[in-house]
PDB file of N, CA and C in Angstrom:
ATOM      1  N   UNK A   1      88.025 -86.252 -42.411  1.00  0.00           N
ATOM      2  CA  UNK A   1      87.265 -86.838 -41.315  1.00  0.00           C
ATOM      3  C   UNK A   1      88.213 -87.152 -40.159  1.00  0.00           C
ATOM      4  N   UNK A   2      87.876 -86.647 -38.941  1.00  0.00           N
ATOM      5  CA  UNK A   2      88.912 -86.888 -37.232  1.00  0.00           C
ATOM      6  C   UNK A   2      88.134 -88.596 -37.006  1.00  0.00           C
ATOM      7  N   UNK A   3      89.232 -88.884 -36.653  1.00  0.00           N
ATOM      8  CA  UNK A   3      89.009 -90.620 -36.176  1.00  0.00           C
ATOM      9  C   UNK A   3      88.783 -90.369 -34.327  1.00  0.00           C
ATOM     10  N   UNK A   4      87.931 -90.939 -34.811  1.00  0.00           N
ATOM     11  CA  UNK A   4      87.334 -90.831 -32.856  1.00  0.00           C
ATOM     12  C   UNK A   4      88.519 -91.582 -31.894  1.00  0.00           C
ATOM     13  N   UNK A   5      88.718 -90.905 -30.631  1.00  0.00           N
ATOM     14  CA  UNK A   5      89.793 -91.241 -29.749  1.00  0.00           C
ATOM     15  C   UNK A   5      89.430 -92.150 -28.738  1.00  0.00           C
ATOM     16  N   UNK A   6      89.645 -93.473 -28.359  1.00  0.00           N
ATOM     17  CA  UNK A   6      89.337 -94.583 -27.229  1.00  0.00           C
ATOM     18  C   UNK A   6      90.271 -94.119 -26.096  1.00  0.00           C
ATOM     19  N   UNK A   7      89.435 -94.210 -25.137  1.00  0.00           N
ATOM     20  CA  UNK A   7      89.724 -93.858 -23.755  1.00  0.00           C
ATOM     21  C   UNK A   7      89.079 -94.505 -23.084  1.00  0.00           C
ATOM     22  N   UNK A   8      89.338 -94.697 -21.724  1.00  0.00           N
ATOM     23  CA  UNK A   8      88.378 -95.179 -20.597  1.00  0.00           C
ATOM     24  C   UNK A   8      88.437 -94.258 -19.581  1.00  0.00           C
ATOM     25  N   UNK A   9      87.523 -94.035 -18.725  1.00  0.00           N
ATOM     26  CA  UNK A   9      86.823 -93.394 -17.864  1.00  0.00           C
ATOM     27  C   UNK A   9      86.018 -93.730 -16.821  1.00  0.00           C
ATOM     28  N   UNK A  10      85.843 -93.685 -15.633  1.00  0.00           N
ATOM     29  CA  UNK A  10      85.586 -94.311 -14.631  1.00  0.00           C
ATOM     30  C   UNK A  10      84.432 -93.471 -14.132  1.00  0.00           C
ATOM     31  N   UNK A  11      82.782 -93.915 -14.377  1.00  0.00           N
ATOM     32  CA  UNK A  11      81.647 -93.490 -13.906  1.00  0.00           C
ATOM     33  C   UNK A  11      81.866 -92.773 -12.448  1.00  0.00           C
ATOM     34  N   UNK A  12      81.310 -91.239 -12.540  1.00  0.00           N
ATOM     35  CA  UNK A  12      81.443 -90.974 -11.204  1.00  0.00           C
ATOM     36  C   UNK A  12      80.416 -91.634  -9.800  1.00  0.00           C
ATOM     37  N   UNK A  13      79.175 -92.060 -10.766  1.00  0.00           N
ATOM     38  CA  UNK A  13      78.365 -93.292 -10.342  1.00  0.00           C
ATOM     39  C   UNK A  13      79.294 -93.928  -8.818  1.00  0.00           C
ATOM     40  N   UNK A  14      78.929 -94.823 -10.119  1.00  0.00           N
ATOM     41  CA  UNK A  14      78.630 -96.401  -9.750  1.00  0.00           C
ATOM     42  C   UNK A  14      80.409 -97.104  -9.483  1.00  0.00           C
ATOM     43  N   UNK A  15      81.682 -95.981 -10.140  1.00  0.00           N
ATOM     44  CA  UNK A  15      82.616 -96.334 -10.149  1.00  0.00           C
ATOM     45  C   UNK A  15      83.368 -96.958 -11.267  1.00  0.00           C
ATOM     46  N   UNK A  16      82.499 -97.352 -11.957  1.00  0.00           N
ATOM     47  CA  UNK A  16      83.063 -98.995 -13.108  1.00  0.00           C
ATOM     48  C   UNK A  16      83.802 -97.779 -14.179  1.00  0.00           C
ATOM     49  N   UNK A  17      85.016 -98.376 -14.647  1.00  0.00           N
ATOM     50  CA  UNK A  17      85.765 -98.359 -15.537  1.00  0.00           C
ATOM     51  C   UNK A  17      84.991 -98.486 -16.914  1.00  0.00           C
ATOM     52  N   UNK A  18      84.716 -97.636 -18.129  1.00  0.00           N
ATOM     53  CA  UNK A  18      84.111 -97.789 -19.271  1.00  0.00           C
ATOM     54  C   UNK A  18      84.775 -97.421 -20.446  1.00  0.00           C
ATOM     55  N   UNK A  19      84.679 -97.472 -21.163  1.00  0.00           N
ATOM     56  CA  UNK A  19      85.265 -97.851 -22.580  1.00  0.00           C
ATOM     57  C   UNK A  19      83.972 -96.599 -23.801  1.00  0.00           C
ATOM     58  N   UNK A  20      84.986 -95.466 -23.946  1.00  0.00           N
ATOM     59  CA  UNK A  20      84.209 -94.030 -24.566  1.00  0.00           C
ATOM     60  C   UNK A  20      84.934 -93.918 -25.841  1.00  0.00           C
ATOM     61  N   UNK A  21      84.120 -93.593 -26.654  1.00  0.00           N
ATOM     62  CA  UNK A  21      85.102 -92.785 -27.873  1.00  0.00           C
ATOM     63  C   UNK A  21      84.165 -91.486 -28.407  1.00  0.00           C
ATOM     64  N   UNK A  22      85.861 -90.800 -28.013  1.00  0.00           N
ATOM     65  CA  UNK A  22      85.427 -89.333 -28.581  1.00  0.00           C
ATOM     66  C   UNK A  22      86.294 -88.534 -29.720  1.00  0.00           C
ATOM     67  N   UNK A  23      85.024 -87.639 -30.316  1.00  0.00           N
ATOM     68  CA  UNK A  23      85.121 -87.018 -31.103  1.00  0.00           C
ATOM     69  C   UNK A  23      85.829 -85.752 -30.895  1.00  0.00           C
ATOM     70  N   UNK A  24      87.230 -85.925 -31.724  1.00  0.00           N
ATOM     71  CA  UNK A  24      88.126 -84.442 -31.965  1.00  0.00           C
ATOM     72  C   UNK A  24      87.131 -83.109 -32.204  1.00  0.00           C
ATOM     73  N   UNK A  25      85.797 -83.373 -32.533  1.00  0.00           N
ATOM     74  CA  UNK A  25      84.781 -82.388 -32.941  1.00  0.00           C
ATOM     75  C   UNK A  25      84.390 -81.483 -31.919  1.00  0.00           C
ATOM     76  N   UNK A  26      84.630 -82.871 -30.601  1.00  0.00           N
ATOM     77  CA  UNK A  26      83.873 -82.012 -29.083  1.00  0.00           C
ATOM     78  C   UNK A  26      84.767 -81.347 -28.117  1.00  0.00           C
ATOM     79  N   UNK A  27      85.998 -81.466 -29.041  1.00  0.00           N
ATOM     80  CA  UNK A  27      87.046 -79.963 -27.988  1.00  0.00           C
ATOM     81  C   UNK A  27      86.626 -79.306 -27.619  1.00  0.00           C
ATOM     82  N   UNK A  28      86.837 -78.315 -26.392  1.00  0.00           N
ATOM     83  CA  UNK A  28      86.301 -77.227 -26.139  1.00  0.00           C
ATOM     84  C   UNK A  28      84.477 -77.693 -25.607  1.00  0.00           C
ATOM     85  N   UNK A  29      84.192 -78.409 -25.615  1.00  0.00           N
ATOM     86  CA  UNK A  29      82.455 -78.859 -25.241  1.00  0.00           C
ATOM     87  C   UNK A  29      82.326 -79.956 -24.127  1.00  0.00           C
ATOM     88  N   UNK A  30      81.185 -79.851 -24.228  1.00  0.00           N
ATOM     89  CA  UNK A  30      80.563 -80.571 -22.234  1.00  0.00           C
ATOM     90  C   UNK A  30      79.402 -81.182 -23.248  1.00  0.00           C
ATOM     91  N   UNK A  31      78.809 -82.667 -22.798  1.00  0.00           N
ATOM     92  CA  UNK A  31      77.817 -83.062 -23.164  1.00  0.00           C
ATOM     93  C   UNK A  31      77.317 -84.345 -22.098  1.00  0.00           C
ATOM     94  N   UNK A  32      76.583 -84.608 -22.376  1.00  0.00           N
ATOM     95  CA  UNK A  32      75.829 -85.577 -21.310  1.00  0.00           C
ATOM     96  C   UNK A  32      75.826 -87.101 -21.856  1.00  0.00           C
ATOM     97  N   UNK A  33      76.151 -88.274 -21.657  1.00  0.00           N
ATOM     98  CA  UNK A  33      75.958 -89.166 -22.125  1.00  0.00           C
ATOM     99  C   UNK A  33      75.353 -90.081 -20.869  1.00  0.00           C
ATOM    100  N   UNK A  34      74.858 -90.858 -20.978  1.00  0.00           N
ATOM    101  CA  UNK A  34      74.243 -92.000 -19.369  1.00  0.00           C
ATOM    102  C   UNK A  34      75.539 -92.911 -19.371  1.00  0.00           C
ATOM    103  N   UNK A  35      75.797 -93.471 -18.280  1.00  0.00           N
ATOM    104  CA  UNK A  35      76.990 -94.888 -17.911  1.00  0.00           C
ATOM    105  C   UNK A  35      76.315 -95.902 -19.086  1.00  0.00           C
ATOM    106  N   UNK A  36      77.322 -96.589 -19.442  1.00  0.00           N
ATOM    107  CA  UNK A  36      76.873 -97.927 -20.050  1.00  0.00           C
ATOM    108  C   UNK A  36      76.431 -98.952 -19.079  1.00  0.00           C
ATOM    109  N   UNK A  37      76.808 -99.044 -17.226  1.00  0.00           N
ATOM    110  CA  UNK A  37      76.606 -99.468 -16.413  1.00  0.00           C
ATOM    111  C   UNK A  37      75.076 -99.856 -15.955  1.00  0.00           C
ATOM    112  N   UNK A  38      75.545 -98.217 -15.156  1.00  0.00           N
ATOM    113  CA  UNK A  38      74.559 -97.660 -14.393  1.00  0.00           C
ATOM    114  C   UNK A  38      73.153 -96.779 -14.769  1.00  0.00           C
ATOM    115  N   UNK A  39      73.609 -96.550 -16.004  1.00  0.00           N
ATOM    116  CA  UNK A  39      72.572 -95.906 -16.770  1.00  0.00           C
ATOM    117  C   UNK A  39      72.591 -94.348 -16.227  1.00  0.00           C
ATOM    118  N   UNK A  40      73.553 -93.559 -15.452  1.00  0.00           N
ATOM    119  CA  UNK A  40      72.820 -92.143 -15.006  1.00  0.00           C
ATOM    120  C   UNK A  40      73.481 -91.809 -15.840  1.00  0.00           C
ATOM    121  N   UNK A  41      73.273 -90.346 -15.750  1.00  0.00           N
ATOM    122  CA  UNK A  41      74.037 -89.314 -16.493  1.00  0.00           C
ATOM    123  C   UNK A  41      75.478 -88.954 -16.630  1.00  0.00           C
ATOM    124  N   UNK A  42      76.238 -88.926 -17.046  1.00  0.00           N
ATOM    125  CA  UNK A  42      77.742 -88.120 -16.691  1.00  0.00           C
ATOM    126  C   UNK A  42      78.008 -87.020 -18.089  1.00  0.00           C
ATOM    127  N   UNK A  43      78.448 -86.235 -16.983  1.00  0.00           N
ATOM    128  CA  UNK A  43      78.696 -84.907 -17.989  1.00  0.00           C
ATOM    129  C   UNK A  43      80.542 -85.273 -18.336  1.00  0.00           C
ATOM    130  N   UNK A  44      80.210 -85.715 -19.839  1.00  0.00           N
ATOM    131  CA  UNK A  44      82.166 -84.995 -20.403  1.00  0.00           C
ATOM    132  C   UNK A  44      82.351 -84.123 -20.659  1.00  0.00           C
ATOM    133  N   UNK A  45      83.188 -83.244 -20.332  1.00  0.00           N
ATOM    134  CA  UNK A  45      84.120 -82.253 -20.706  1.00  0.00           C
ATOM    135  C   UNK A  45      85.445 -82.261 -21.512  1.00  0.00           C
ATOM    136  N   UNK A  46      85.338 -82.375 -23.100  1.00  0.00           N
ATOM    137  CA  UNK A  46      86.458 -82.333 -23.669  1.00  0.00           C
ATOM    138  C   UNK A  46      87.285 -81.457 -23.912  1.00  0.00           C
ATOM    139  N   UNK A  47      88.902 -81.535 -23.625  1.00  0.00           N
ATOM    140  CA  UNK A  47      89.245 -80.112 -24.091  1.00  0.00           C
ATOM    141  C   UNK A  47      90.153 -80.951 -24.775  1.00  0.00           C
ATOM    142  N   UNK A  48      91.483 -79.840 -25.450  1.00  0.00           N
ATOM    143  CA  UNK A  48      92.095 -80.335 -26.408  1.00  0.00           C
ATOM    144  C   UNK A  48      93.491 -79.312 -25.940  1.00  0.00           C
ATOM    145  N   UNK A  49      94.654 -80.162 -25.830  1.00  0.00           N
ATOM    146  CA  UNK A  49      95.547 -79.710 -25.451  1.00  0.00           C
ATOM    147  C   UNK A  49      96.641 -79.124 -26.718  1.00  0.00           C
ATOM    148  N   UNK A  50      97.579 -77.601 -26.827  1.00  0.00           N
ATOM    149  CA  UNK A  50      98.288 -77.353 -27.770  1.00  0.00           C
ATOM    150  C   UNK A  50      98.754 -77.924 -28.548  1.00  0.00           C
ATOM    151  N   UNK A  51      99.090 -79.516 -27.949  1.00  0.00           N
ATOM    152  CA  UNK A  51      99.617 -80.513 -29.230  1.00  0.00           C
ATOM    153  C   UNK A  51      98.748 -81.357 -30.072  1.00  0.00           C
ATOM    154  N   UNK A  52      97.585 -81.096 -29.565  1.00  0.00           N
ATOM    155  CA  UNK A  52      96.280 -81.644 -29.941  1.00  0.00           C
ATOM    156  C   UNK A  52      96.044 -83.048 -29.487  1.00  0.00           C
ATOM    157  N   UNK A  53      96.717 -83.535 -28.246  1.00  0.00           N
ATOM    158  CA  UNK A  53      95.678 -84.322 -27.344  1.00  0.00           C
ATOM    159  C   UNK A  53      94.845 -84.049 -26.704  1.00  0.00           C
ATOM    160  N   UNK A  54      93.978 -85.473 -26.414  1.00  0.00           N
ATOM    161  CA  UNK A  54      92.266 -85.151 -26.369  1.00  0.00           C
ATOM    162  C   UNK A  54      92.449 -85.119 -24.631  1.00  0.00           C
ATOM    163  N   UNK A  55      91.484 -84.697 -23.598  1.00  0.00           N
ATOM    164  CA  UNK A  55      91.701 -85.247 -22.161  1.00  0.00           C
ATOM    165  C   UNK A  55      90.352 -84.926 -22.068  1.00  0.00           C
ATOM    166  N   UNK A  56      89.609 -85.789 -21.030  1.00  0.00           N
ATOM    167  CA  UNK A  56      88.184 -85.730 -20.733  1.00  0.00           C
ATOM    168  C   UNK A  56      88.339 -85.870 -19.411  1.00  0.00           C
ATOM    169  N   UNK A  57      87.528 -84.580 -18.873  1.00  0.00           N
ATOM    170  CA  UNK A  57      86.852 -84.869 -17.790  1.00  0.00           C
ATOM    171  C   UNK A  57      85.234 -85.519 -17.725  1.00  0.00           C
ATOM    172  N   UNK A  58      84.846 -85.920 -16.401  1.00  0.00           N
ATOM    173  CA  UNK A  58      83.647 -86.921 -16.182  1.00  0.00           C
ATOM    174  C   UNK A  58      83.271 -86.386 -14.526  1.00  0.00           C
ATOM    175  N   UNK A  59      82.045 -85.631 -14.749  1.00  0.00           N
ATOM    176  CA  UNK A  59      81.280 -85.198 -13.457  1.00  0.00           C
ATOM    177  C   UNK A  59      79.727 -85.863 -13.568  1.00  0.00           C
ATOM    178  N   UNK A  60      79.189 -85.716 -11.829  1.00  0.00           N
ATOM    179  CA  UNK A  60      77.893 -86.478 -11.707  1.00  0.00           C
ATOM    180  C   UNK A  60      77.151 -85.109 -12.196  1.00  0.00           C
ATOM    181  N   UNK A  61      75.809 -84.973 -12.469  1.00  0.00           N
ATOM    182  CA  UNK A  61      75.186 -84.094 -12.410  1.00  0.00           C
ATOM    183  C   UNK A  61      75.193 -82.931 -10.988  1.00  0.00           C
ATOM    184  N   UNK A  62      75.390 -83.464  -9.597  1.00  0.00           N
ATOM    185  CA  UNK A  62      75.629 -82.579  -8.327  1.00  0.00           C
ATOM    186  C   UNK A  62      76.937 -82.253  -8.367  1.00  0.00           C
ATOM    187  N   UNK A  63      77.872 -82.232  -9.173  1.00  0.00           N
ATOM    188  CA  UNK A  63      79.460 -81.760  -9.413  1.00  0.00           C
ATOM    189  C   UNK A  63      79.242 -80.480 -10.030  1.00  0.00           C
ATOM    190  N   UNK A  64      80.268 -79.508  -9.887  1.00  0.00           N
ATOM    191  CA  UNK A  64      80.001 -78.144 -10.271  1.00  0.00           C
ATOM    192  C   UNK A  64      81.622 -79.095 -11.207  1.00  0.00           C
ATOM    193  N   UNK A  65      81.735 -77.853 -12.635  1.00  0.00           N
ATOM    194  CA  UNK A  65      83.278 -77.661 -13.146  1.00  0.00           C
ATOM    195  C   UNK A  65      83.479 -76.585 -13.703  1.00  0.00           C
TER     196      UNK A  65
END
């Protein structure tokens, strides 16, 4: 079992700083979760780097990536 990774991330919203944990599972994947804030949408983008750190990107729904 992968132990989920704590990060924070800053709503492309509303701005606010949030507190995410992700799954080594969603390398390579994009999924939608809402702000804990603001409630909209933000798309993560997890990838997974050669040494196997995690890095997430965070777009609004009108963001292309």
């Amino acid at each position: 079992m992968n132990e989920l990774t704590e990060t924070n991330i800053e709503c492309p919203y509303c701005g606010e700083s949030i507190e995410v944990l992700i799954n080594p599972e969603d390398a390579q994947q994009s999924y939608i979760e809402d702000c804990q804030v603001c409630c909209k949408p933000i798309t993560f983008v997890v990838t997974e780097a050669n040494n196997g750190d995690l890095s997430v990107a965070v777009y609004s729904e009108n963001d292309t990536y």
